[in-house]
PDB file of N, CA and C in Angstrom:
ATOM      1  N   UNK A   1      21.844   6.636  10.254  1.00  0.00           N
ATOM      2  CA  UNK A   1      22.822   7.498   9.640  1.00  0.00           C
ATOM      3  C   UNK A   1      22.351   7.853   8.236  1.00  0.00           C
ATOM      4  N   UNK A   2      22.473   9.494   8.004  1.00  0.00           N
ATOM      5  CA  UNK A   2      22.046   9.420   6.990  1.00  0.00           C
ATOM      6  C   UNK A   2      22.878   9.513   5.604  1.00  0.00           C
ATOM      7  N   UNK A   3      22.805   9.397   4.263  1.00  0.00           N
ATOM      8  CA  UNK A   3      23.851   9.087   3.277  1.00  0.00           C
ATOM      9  C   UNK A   3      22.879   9.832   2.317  1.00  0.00           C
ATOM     10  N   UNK A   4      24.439  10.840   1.007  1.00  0.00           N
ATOM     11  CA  UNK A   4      23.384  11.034  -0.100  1.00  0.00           C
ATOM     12  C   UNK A   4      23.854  10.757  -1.088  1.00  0.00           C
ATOM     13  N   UNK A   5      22.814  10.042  -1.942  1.00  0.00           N
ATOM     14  CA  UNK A   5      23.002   9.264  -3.250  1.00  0.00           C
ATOM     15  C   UNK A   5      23.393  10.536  -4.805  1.00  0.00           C
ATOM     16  N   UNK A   6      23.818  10.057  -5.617  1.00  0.00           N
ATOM     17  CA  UNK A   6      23.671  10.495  -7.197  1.00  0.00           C
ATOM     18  C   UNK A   6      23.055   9.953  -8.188  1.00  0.00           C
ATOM     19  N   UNK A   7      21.864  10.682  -8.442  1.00  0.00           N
ATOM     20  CA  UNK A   7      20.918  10.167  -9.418  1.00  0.00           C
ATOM     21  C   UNK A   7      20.898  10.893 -10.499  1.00  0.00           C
ATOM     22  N   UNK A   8      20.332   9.991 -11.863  1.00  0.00           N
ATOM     23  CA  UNK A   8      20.073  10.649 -12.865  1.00  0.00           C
ATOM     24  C   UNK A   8      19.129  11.797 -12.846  1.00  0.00           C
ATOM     25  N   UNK A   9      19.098  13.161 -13.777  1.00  0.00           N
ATOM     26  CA  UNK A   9      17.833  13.408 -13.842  1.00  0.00           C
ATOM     27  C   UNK A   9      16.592  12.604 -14.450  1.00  0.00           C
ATOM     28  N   UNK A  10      17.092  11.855 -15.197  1.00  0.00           N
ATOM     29  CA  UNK A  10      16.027  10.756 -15.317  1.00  0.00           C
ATOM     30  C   UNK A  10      15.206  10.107 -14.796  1.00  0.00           C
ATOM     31  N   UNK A  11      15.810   9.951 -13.700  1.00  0.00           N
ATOM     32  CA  UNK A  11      15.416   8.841 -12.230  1.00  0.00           C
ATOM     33  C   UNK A  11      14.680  10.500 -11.471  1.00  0.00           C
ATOM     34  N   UNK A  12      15.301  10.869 -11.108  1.00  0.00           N
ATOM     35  CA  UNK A  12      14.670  11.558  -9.966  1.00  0.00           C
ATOM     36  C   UNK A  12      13.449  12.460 -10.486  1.00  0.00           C
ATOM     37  N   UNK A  13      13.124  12.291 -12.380  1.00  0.00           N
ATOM     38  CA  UNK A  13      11.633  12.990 -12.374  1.00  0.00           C
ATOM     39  C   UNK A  13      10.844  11.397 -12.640  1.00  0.00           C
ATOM     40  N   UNK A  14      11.221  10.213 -12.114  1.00  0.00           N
ATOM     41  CA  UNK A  14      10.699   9.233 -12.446  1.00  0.00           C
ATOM     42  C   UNK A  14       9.883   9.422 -10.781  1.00  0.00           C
ATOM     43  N   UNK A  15      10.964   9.572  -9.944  1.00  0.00           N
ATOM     44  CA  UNK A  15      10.224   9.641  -8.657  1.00  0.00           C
ATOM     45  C   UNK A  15       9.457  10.833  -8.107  1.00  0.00           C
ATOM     46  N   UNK A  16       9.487  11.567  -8.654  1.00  0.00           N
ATOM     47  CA  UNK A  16       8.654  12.860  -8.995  1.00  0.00           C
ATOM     48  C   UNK A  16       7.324  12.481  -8.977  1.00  0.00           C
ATOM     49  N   UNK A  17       7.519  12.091 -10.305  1.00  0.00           N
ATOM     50  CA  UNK A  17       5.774  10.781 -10.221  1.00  0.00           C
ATOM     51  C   UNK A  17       5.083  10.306 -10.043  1.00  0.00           C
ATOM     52  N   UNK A  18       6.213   9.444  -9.151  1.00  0.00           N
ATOM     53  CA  UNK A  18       5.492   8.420  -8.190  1.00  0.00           C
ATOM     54  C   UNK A  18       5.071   9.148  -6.432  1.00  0.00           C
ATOM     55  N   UNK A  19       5.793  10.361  -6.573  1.00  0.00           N
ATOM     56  CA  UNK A  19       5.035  11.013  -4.958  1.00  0.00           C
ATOM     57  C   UNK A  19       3.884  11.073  -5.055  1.00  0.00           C
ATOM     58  N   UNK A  20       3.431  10.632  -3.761  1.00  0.00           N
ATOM     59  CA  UNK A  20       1.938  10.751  -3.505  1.00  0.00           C
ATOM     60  C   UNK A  20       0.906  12.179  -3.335  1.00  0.00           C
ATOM     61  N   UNK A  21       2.324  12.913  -2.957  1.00  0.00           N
ATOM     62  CA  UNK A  21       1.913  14.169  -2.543  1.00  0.00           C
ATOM     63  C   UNK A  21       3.357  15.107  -2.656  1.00  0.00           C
ATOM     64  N   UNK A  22       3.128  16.284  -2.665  1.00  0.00           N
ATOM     65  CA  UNK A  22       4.727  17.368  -2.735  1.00  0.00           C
ATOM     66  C   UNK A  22       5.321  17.305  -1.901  1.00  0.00           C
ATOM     67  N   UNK A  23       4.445  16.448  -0.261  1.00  0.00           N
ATOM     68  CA  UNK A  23       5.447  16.746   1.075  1.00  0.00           C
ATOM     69  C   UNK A  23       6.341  15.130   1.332  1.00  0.00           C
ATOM     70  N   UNK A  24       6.171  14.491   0.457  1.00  0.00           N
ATOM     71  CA  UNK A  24       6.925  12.858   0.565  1.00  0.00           C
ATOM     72  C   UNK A  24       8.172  13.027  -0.385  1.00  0.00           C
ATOM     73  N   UNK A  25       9.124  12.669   1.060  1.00  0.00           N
ATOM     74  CA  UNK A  25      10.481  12.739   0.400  1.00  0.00           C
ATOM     75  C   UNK A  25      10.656  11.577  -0.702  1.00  0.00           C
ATOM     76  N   UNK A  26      11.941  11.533  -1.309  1.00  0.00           N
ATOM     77  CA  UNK A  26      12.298  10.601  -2.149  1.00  0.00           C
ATOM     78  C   UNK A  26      12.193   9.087  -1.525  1.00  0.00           C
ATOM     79  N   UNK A  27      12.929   9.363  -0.315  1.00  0.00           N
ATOM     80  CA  UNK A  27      12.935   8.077   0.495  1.00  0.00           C
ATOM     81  C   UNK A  27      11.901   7.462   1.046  1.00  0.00           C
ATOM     82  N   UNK A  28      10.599   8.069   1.205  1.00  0.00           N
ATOM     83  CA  UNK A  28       9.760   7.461   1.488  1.00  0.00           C
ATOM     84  C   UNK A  28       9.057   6.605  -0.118  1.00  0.00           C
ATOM     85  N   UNK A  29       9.241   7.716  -0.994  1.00  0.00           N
ATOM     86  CA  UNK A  29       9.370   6.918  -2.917  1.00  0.00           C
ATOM     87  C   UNK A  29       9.907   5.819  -2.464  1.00  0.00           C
ATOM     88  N   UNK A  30      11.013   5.783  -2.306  1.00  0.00           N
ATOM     89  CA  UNK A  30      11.973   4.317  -2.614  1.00  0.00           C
ATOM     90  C   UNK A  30      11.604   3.514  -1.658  1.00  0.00           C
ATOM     91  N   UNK A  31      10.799   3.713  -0.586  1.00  0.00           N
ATOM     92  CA  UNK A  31      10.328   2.119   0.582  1.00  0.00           C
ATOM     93  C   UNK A  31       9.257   1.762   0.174  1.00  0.00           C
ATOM     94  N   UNK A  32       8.348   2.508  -0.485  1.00  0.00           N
ATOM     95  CA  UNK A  32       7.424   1.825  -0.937  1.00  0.00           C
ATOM     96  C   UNK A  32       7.415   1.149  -2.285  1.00  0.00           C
ATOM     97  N   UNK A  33       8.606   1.665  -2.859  1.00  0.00           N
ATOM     98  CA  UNK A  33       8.940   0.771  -4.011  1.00  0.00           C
ATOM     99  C   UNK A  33       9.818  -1.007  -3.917  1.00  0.00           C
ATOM    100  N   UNK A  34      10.121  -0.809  -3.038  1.00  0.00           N
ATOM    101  CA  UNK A  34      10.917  -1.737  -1.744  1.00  0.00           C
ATOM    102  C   UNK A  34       9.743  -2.464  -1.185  1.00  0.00           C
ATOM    103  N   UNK A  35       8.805  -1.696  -0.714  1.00  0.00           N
ATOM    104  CA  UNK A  35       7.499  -2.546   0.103  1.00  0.00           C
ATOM    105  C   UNK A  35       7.092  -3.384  -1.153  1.00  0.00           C
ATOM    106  N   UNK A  36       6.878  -2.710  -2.175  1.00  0.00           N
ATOM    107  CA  UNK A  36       6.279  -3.707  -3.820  1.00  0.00           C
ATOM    108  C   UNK A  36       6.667  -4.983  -3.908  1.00  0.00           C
ATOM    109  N   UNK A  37       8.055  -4.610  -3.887  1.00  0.00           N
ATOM    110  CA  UNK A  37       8.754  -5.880  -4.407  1.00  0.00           C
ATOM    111  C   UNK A  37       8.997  -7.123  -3.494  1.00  0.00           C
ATOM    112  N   UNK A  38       8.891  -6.828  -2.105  1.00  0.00           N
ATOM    113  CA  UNK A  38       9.370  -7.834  -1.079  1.00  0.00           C
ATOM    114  C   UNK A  38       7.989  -9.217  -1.221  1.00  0.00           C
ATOM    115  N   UNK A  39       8.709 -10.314  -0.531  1.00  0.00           N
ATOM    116  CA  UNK A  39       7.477 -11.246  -0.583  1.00  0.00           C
ATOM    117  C   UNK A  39       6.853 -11.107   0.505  1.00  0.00           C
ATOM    118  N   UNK A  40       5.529 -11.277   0.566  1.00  0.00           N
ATOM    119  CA  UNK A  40       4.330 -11.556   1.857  1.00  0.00           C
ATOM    120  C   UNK A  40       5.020 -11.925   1.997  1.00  0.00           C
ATOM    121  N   UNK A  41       4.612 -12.309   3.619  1.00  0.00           N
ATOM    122  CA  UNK A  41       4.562 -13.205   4.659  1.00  0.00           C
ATOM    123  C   UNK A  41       4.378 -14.337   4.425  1.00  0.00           C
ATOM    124  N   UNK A  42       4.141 -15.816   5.250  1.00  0.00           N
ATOM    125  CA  UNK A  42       3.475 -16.654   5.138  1.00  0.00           C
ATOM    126  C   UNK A  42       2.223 -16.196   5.981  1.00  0.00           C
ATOM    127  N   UNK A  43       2.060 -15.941   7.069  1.00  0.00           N
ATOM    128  CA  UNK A  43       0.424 -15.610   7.780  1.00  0.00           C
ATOM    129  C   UNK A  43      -0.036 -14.422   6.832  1.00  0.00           C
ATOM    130  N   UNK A  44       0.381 -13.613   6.526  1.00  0.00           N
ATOM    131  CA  UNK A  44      -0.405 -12.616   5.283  1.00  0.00           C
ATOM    132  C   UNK A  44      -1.061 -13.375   4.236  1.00  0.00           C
ATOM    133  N   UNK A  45      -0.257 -14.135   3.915  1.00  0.00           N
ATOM    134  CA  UNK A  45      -0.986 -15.198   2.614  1.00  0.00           C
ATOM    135  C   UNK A  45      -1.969 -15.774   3.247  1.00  0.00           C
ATOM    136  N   UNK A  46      -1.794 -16.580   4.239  1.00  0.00           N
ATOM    137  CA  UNK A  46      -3.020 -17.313   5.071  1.00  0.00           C
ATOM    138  C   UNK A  46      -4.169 -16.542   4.994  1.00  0.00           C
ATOM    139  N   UNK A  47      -3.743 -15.596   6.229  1.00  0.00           N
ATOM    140  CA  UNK A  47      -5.267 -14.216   5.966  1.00  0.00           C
ATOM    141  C   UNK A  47      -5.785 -13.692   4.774  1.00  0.00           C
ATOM    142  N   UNK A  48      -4.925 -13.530   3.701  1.00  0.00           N
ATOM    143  CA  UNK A  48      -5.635 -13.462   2.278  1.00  0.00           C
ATOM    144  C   UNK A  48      -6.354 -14.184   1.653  1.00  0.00           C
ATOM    145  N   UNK A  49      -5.993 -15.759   2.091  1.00  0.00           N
ATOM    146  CA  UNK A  49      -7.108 -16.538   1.893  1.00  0.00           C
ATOM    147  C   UNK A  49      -8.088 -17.007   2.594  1.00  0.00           C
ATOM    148  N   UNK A  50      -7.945 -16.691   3.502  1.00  0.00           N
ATOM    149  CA  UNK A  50      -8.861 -16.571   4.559  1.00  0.00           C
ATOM    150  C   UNK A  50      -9.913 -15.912   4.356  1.00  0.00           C
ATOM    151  N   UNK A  51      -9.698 -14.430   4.027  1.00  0.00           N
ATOM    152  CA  UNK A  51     -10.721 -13.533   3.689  1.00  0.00           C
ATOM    153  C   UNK A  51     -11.016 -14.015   2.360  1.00  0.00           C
ATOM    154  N   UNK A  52     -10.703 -14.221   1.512  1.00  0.00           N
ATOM    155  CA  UNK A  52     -11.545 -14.591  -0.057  1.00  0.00           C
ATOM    156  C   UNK A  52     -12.302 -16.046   0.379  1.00  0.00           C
ATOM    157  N   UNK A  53     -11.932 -16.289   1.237  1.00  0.00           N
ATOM    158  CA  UNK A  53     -13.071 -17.654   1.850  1.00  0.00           C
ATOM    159  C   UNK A  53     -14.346 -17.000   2.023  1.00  0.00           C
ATOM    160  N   UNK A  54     -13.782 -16.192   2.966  1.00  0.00           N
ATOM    161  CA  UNK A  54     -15.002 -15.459   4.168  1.00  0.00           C
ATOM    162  C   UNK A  54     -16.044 -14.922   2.813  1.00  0.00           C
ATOM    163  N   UNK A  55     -15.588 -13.717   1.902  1.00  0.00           N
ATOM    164  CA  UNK A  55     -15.765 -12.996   0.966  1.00  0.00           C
ATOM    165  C   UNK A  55     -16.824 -13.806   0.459  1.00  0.00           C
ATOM    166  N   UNK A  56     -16.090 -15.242  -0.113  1.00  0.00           N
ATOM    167  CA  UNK A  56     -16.995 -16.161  -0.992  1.00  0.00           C
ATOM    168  C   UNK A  56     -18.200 -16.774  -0.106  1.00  0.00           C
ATOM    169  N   UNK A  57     -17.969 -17.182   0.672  1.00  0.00           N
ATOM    170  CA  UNK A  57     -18.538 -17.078   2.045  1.00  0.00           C
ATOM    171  C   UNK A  57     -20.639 -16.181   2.724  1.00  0.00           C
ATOM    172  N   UNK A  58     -20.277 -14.918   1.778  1.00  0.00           N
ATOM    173  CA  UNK A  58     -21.011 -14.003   1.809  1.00  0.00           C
ATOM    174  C   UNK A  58     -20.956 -13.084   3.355  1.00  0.00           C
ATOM    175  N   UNK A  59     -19.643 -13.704   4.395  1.00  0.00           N
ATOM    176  CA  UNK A  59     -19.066 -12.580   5.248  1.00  0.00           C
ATOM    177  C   UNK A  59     -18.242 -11.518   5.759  1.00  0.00           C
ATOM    178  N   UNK A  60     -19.564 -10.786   4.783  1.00  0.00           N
ATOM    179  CA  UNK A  60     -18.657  -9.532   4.707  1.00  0.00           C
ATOM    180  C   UNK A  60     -20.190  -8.098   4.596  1.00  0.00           C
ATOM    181  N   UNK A  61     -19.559  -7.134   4.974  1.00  0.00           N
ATOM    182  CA  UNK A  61     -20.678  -6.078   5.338  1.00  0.00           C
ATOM    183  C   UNK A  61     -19.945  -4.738   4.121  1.00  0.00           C
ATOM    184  N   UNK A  62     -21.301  -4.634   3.488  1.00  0.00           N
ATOM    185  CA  UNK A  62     -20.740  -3.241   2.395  1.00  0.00           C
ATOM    186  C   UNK A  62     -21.300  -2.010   3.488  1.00  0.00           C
ATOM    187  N   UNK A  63     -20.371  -0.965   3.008  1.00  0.00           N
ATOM    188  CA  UNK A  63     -20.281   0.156   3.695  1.00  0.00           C
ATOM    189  C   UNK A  63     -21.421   0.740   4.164  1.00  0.00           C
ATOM    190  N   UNK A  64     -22.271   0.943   2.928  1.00  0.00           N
ATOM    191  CA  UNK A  64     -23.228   1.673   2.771  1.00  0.00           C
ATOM    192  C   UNK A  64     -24.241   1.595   3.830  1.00  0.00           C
ATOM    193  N   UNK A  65     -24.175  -0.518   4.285  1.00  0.00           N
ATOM    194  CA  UNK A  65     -25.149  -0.767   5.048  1.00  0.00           C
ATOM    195  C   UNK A  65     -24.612  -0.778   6.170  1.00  0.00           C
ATOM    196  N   UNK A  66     -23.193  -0.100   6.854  1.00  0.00           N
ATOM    197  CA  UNK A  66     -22.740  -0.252   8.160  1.00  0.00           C
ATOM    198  C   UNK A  66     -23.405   1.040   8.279  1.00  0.00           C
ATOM    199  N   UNK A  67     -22.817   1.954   7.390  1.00  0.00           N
ATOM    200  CA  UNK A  67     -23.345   3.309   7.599  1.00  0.00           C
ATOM    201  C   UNK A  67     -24.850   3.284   8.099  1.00  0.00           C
ATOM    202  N   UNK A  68     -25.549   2.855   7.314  1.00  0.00           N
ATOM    203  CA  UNK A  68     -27.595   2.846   7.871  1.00  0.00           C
ATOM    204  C   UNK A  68     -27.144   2.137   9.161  1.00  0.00           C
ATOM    205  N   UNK A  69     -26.794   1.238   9.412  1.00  0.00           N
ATOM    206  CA  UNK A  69     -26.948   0.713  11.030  1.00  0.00           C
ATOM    207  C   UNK A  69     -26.450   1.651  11.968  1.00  0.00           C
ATOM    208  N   UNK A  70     -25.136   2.192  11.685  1.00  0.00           N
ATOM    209  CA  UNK A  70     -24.908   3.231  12.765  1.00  0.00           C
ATOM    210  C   UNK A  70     -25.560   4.455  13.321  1.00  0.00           C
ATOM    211  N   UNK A  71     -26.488   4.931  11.660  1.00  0.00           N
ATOM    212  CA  UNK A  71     -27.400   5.925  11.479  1.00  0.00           C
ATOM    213  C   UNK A  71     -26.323   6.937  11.208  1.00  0.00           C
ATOM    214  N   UNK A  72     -25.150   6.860  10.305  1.00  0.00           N
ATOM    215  CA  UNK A  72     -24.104   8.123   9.776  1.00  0.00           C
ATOM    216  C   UNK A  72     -25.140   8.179   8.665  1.00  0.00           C
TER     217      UNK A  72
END
């Protein structure tokens, strides 16, 4: 269902701003401002350290050299 809010002009050239592009509504502004703030996961955290293992590790492939193997 959809609902419409009253904002400052203040606020709404704040989210002006923050669009990524001219075709992203406000509301997609405000979930990713929403996505910011929420906490990981617990398995997201895991895999984050997981990979800075791997990383430290030395497993991991830079672009440049996937690219020469594929021959792009």
């Amino acid at each position: 269902m959809a609902t419409s809010i009253q904002i400052s002009e203040e606020l709404q050239k704040e989210l002006i701003k923050r669009k990524l592009s001219d075709k992203e509504t406000y509301e997609g502004v405000i979930w990713d401002l929403v996505e910011d703030s929420q906490e990981l996961s617990e398995q997201t955290k895991i895999e984050i350290a997981q990979a800075r293992s791997e990383i430290k590790a030395g497993k991991f492939h830079i672009l440049g050299e996937v690219k020469k193997e594929l021959g792009l």
